[in-house]
Structure formats: C-alpha cells, structure tokens
N, C-alpha and C. Protein backbone atom coordinates (compact mmCIF):
# COMPACT_ATOMS: atom_id res chain seq x y z
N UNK A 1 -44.31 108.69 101.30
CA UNK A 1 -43.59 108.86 102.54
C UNK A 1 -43.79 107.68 103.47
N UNK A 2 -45.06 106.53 103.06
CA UNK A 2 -44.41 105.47 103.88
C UNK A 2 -43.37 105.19 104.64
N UNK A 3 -43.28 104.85 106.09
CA UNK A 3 -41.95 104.70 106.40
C UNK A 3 -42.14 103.70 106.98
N UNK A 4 -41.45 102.67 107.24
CA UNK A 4 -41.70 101.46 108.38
C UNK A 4 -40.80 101.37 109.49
N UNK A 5 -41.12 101.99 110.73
CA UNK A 5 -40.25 101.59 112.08
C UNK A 5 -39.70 102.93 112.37
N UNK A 6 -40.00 103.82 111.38
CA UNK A 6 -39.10 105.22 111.84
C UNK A 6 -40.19 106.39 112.06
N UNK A 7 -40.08 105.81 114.01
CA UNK A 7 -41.21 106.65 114.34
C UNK A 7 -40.56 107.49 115.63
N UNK A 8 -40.66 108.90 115.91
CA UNK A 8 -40.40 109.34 117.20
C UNK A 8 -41.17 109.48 118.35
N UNK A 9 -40.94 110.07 119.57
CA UNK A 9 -41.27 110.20 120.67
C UNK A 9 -42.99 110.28 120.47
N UNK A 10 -43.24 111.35 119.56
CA UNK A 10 -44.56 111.84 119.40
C UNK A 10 -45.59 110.65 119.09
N UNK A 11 -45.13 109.84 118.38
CA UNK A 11 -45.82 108.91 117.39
C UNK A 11 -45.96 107.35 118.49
N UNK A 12 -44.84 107.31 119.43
CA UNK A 12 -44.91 106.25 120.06
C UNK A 12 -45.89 106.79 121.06
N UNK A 13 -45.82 108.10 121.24
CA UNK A 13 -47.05 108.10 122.48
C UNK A 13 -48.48 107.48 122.02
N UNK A 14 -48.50 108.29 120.52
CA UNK A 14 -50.11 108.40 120.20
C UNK A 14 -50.16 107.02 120.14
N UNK A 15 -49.12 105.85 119.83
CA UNK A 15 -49.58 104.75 119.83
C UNK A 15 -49.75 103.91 121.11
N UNK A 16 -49.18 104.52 121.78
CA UNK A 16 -49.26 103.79 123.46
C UNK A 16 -50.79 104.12 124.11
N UNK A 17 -51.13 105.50 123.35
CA UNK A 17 -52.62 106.13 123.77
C UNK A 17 -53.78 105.24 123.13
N UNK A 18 -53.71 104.96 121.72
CA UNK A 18 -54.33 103.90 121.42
C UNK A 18 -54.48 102.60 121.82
N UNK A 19 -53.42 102.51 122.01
CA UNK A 19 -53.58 100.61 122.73
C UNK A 19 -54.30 100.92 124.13
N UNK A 20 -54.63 102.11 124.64
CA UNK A 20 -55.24 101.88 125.95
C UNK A 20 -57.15 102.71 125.33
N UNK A 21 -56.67 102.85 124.73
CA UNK A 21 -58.62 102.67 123.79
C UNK A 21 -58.93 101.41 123.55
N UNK A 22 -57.95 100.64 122.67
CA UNK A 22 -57.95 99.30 122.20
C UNK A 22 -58.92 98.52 123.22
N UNK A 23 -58.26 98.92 124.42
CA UNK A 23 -59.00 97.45 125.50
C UNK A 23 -60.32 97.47 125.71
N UNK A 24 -60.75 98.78 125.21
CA UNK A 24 -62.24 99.09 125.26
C UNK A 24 -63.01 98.38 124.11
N UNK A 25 -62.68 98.26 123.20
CA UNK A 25 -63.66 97.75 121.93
C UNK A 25 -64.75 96.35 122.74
N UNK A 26 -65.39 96.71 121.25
CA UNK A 26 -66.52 96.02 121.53
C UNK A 26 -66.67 94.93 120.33
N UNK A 27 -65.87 94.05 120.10
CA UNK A 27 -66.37 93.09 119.48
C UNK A 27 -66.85 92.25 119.29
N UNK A 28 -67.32 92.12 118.25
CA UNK A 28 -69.04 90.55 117.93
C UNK A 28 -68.38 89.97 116.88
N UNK A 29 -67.47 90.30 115.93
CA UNK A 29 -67.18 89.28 114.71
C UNK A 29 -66.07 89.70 113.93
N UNK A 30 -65.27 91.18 114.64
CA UNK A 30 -64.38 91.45 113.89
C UNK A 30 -62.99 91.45 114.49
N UNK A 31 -62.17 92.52 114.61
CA UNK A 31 -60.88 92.43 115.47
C UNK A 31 -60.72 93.86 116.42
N UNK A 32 -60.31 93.92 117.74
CA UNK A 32 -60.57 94.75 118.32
C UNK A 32 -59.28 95.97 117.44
N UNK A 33 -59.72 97.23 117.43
CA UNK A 33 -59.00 98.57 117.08
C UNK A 33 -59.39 99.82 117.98
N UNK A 34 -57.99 100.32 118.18
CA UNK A 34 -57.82 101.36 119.00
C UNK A 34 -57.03 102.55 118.34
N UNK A 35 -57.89 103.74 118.47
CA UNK A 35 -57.59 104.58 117.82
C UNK A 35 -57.06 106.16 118.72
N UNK A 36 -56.43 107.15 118.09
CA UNK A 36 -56.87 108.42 118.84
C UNK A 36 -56.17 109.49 117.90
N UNK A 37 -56.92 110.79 118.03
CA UNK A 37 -56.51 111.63 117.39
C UNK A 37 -55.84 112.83 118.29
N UNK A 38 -54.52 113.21 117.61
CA UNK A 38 -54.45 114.98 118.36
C UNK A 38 -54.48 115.85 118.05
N UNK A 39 -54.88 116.51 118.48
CA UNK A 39 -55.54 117.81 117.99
C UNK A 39 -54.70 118.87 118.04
N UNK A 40 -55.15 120.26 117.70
CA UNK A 40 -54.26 121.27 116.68
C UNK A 40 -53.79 121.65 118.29
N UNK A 41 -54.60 121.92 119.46
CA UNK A 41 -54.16 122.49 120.76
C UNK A 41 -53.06 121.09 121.32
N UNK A 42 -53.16 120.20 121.37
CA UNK A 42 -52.04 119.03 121.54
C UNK A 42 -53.10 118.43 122.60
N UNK A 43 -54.38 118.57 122.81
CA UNK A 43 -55.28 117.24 123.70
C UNK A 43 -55.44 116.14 122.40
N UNK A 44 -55.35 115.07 123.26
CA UNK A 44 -55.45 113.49 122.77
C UNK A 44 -56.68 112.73 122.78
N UNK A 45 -57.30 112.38 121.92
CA UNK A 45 -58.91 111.76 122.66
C UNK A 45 -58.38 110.31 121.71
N UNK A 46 -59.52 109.55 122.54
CA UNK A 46 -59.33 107.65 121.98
C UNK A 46 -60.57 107.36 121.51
N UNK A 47 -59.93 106.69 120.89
CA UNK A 47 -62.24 105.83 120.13
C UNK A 47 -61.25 104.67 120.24
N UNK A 48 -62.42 103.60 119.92
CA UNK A 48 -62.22 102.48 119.72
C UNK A 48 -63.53 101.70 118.65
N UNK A 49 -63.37 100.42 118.47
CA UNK A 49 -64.60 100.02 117.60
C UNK A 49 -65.06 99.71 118.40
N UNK A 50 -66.68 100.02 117.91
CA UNK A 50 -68.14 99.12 118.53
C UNK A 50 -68.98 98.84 117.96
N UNK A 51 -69.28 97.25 117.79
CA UNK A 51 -69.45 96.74 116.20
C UNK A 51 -71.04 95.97 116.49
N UNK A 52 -71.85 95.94 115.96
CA UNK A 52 -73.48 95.87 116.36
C UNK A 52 -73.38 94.48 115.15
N UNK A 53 -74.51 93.96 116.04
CA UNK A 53 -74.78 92.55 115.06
C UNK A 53 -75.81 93.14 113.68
N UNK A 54 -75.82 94.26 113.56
CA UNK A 54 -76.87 94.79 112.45
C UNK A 54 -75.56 95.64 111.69
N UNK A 55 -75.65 95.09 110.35
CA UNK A 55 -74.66 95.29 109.65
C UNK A 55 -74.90 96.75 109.89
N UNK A 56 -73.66 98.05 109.10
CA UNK A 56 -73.84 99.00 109.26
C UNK A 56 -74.31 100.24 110.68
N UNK A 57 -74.57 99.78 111.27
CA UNK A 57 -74.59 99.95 112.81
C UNK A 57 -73.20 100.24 113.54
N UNK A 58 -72.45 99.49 113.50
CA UNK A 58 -71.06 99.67 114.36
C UNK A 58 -70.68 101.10 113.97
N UNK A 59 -69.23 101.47 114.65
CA UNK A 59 -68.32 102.52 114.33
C UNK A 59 -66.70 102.00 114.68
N UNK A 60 -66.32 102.26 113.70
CA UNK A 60 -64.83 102.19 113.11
C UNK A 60 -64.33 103.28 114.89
N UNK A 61 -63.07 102.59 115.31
CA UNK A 61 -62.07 103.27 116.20
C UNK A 61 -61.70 104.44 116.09
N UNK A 62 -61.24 104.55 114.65
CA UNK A 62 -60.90 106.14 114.08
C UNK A 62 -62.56 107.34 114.33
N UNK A 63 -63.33 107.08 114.02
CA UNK A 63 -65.01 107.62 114.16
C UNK A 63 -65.03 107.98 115.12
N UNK A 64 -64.67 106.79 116.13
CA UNK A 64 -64.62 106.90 117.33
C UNK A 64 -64.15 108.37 118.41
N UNK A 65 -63.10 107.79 117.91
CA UNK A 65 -61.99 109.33 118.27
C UNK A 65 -62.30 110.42 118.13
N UNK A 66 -62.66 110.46 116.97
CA UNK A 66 -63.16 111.63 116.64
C UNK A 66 -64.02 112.41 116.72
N UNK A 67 -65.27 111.35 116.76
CA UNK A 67 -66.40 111.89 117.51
C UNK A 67 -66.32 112.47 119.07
N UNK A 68 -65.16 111.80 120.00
CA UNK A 68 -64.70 112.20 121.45
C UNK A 68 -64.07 113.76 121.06
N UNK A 69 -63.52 113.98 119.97
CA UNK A 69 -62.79 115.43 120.34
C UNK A 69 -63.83 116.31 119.94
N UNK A 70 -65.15 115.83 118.79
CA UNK A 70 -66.04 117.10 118.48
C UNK A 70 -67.09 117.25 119.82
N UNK A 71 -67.03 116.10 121.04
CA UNK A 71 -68.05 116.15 122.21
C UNK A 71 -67.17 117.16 123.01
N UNK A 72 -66.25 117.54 122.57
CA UNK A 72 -65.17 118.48 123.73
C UNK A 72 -65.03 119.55 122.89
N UNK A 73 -65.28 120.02 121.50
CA UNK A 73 -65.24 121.17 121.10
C UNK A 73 -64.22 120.87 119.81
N UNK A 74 -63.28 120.19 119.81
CA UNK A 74 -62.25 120.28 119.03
C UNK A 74 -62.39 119.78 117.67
N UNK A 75 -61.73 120.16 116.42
CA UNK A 75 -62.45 119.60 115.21
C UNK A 75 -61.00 119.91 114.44
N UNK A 76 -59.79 120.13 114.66
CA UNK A 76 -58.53 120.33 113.95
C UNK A 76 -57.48 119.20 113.72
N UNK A 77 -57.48 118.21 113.45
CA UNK A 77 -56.70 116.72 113.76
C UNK A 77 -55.37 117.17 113.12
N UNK A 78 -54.12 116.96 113.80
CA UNK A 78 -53.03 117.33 113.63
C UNK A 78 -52.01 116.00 113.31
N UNK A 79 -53.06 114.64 114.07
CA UNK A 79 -52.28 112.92 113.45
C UNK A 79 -53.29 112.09 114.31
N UNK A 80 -53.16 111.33 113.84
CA UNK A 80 -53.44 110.24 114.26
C UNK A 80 -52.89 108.78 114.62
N UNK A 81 -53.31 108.11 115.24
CA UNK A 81 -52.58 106.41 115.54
C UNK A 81 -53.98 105.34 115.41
N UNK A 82 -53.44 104.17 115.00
CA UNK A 82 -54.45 103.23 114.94
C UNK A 82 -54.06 101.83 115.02
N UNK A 83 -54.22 100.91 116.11
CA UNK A 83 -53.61 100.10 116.71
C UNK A 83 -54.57 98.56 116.30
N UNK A 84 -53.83 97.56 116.20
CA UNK A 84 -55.08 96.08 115.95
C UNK A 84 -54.15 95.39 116.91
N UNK A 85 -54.77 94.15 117.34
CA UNK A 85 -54.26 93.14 117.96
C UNK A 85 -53.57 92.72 116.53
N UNK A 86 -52.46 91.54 117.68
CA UNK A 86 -51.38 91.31 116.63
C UNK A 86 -52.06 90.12 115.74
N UNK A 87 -52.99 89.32 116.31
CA UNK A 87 -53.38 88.58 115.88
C UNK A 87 -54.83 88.62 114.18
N UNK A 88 -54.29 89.84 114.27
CA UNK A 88 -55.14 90.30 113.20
C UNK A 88 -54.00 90.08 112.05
N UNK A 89 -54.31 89.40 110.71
CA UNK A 89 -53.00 89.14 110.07
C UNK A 89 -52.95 90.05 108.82
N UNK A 90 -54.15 90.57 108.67
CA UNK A 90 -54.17 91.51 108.15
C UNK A 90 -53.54 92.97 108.13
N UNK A 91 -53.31 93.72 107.33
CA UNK A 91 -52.42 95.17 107.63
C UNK A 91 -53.26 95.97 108.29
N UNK A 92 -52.96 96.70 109.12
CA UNK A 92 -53.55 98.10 109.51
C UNK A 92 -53.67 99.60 108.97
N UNK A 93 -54.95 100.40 108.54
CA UNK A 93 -54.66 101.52 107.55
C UNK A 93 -56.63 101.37 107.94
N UNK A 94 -56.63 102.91 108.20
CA UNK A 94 -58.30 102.80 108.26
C UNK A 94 -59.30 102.52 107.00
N UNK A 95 -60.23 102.34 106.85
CA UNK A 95 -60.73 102.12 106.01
C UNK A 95 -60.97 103.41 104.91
N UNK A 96 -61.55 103.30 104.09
CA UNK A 96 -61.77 104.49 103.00
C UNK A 96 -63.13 105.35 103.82
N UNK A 97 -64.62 105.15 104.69
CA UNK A 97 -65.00 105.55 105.37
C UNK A 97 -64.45 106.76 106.39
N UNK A 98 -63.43 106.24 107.25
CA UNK A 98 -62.72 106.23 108.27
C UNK A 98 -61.88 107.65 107.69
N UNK A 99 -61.17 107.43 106.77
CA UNK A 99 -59.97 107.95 105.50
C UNK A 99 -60.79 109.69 105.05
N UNK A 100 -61.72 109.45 104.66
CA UNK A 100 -62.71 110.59 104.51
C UNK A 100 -63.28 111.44 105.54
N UNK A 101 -63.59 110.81 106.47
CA UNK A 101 -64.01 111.46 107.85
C UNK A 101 -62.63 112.26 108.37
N UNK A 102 -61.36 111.63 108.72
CA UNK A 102 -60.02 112.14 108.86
C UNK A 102 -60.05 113.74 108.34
N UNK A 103 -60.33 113.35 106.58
CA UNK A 103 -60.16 114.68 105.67
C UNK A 103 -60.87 115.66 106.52
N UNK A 104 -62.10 115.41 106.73
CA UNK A 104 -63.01 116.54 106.92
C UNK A 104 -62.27 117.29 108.13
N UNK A 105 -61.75 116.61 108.93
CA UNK A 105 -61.02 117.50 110.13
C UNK A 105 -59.68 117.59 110.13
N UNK A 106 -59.02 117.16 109.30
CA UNK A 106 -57.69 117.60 109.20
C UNK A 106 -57.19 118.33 108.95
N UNK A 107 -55.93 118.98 110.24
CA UNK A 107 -55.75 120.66 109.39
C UNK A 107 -55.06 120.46 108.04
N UNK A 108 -54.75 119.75 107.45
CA UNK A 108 -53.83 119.57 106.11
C UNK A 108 -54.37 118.14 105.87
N UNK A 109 -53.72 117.56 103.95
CA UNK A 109 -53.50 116.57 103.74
C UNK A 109 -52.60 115.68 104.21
N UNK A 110 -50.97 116.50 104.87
CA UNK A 110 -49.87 115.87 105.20
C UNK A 110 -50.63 115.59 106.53
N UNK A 111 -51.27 115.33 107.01
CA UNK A 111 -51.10 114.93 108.55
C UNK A 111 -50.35 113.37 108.53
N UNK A 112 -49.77 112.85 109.78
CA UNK A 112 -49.68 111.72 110.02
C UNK A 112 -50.48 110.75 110.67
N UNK A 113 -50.70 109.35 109.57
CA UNK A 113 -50.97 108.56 110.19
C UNK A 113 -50.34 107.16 110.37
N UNK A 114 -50.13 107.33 112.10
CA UNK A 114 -49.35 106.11 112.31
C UNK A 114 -50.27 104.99 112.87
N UNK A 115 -49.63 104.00 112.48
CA UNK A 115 -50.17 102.48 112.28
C UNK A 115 -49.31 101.53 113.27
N UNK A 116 -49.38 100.43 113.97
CA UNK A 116 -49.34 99.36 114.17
C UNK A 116 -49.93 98.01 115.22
N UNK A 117 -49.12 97.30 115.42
CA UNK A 117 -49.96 96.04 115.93
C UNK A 117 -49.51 95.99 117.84
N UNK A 118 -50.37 95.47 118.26
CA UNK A 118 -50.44 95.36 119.92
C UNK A 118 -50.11 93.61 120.31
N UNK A 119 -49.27 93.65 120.73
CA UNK A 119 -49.99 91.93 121.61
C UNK A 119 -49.85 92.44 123.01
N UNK A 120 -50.26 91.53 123.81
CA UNK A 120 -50.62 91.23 124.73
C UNK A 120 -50.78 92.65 125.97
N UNK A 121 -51.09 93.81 125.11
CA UNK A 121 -51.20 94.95 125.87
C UNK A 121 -49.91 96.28 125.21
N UNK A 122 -49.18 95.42 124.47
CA UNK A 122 -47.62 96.47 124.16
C UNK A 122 -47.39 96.52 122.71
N UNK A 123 -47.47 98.00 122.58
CA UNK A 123 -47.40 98.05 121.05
C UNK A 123 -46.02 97.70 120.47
N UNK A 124 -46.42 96.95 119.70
CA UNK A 124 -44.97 96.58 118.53
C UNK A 124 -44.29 97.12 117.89
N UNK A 125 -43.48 98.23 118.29
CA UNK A 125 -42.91 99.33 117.64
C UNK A 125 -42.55 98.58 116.22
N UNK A 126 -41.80 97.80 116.28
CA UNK A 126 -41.34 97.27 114.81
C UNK A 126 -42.20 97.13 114.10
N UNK A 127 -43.61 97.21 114.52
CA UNK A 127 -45.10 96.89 113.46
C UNK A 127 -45.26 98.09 112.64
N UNK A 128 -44.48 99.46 113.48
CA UNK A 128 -44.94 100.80 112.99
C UNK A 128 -44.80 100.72 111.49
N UNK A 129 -46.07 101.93 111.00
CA UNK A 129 -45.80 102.08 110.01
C UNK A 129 -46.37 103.67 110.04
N UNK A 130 -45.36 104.52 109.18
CA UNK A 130 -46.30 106.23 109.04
C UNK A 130 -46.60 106.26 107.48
N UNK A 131 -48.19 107.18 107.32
CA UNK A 131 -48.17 107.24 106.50
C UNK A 131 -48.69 108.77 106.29
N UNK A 132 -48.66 109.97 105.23
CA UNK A 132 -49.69 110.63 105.18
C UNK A 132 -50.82 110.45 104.71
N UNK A 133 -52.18 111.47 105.31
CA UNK A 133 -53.19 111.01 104.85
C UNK A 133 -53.25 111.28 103.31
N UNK A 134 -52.71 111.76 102.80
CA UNK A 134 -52.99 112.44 100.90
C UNK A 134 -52.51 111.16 100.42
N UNK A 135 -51.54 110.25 101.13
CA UNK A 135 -50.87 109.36 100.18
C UNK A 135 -52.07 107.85 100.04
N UNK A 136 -52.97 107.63 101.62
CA UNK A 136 -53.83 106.93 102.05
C UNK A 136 -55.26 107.51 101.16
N UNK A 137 -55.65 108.91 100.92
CA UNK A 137 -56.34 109.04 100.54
C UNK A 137 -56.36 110.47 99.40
N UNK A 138 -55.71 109.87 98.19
CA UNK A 138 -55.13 111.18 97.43
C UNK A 138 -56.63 111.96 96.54
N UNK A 139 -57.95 111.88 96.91
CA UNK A 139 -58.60 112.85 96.10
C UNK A 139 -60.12 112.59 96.84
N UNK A 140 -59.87 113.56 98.30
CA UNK A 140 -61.28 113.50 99.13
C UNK A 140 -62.18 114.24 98.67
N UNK A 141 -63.02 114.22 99.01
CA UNK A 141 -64.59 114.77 99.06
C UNK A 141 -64.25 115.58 99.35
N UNK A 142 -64.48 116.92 98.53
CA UNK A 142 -64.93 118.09 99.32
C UNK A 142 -65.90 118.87 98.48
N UNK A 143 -66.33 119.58 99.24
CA UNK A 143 -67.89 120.46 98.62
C UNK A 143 -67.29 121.40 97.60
C-alpha cells in the first residue's frame, strides 16, 4: 500500500505535528527527526531524537513519542508521522528498533505510517510517503 503524495487532512496534520517536535532534537552526529503518535482516543504526543555521544544511549524520535503517550497513560497507537530535514538524502522509514516498539502498541498491523521531509520549518507534502506498519515490518515479535 505504499503510496507517494496521497495523503489527507489527517496525515498532513500528524505531519505538521511532527515538524514542530523536529525543532526539538538533539543532535551530535546524526540528522534531526521528528516524530508523533495518535492515539486510539485521538490525543497527539511528539518525540523527537536525542542522540548521546555514547553509542547506544540516544533515542530514536519514534521512542520518543511514544514514551510521551505511555507518561500520560495511553498505549493504543492508531498512526503515526515521522519527519527528517530535507537535507538528509537519505529516505525516511523508522528503523527496525523503532518498527518493533510501534508493534507493541499498535492497535493493528494496518496502522499508518506517514513519512516525509521538512525544510526550512514546512513539511514537503510532495516528500509524503504512507506506508502500513505490516508492510514496514511483516513478522514482529510477539510472545
């Protein structure tokens, strides 16, 4: 279900919500990312990265987020968004870490996750990309 650019109202918010996590990161050597998840009640929380000069130390944007909705009670992720500066030339798609953590709180495999790039404060709608998580991560961990 990849789609590129065919995103609605819902999807441009969560990404407008991310780019204002984005400005928060904390980077030492990587590229700033802004993330946020919504939840099954429709509240929005943001992470962002914060990346420690001791390898393994940092936390991924998506972590981020997420960890903000379990400090408020919430643990049902209904989609997500995840935003990079444009200058990152690389694609955007969380990591396999990131991808697994998602699972654990997602009310389904279909959730959405939308993707794209920021410059100078404004997300690049044309950067969008949706994906589901089963297609990003087709055979999670579970107990």
């Amino acid at each position: 279900m990849t789609t590129k650019n065919k995103i609605g109202t819902r999807e441009k918010k969560l990404l407008e919500e991310a780019t204002k996590a984005l400005k928060n990161a904390y980077v030492l050597w990587g590229f700033p990312v802004g993330a946020v998840v919504l939840m099954e009640d429709g509240e929005i929380y943001g992470g962002c990265n914060v990346e420690s000069w001791i390898s393994g130390l940092g936390v991924c944007a998506e972590r981020c987020a997420i960890h903000h909705a379990i400090l408020h009670g919430k643990r049902k992720i209904k989609a997500v968004a995840v935003v990079a500066d444009a200058k990152n030339k690389s694609g955007i798609k969380p990591c396999g870490a990131c991808l697994q953590y998602i699972s654990d709180f997602a009310e389904s495999p279909g959730i959405k996750i939308v993707t794209a790039k920021v410059e100078d404060g404004k997300v690049l709608f044309e950067t969008a990309e949706v994906n589901l998580l089963r297609e990003l991560l087709p055979n999670p961990f579970k107990k």
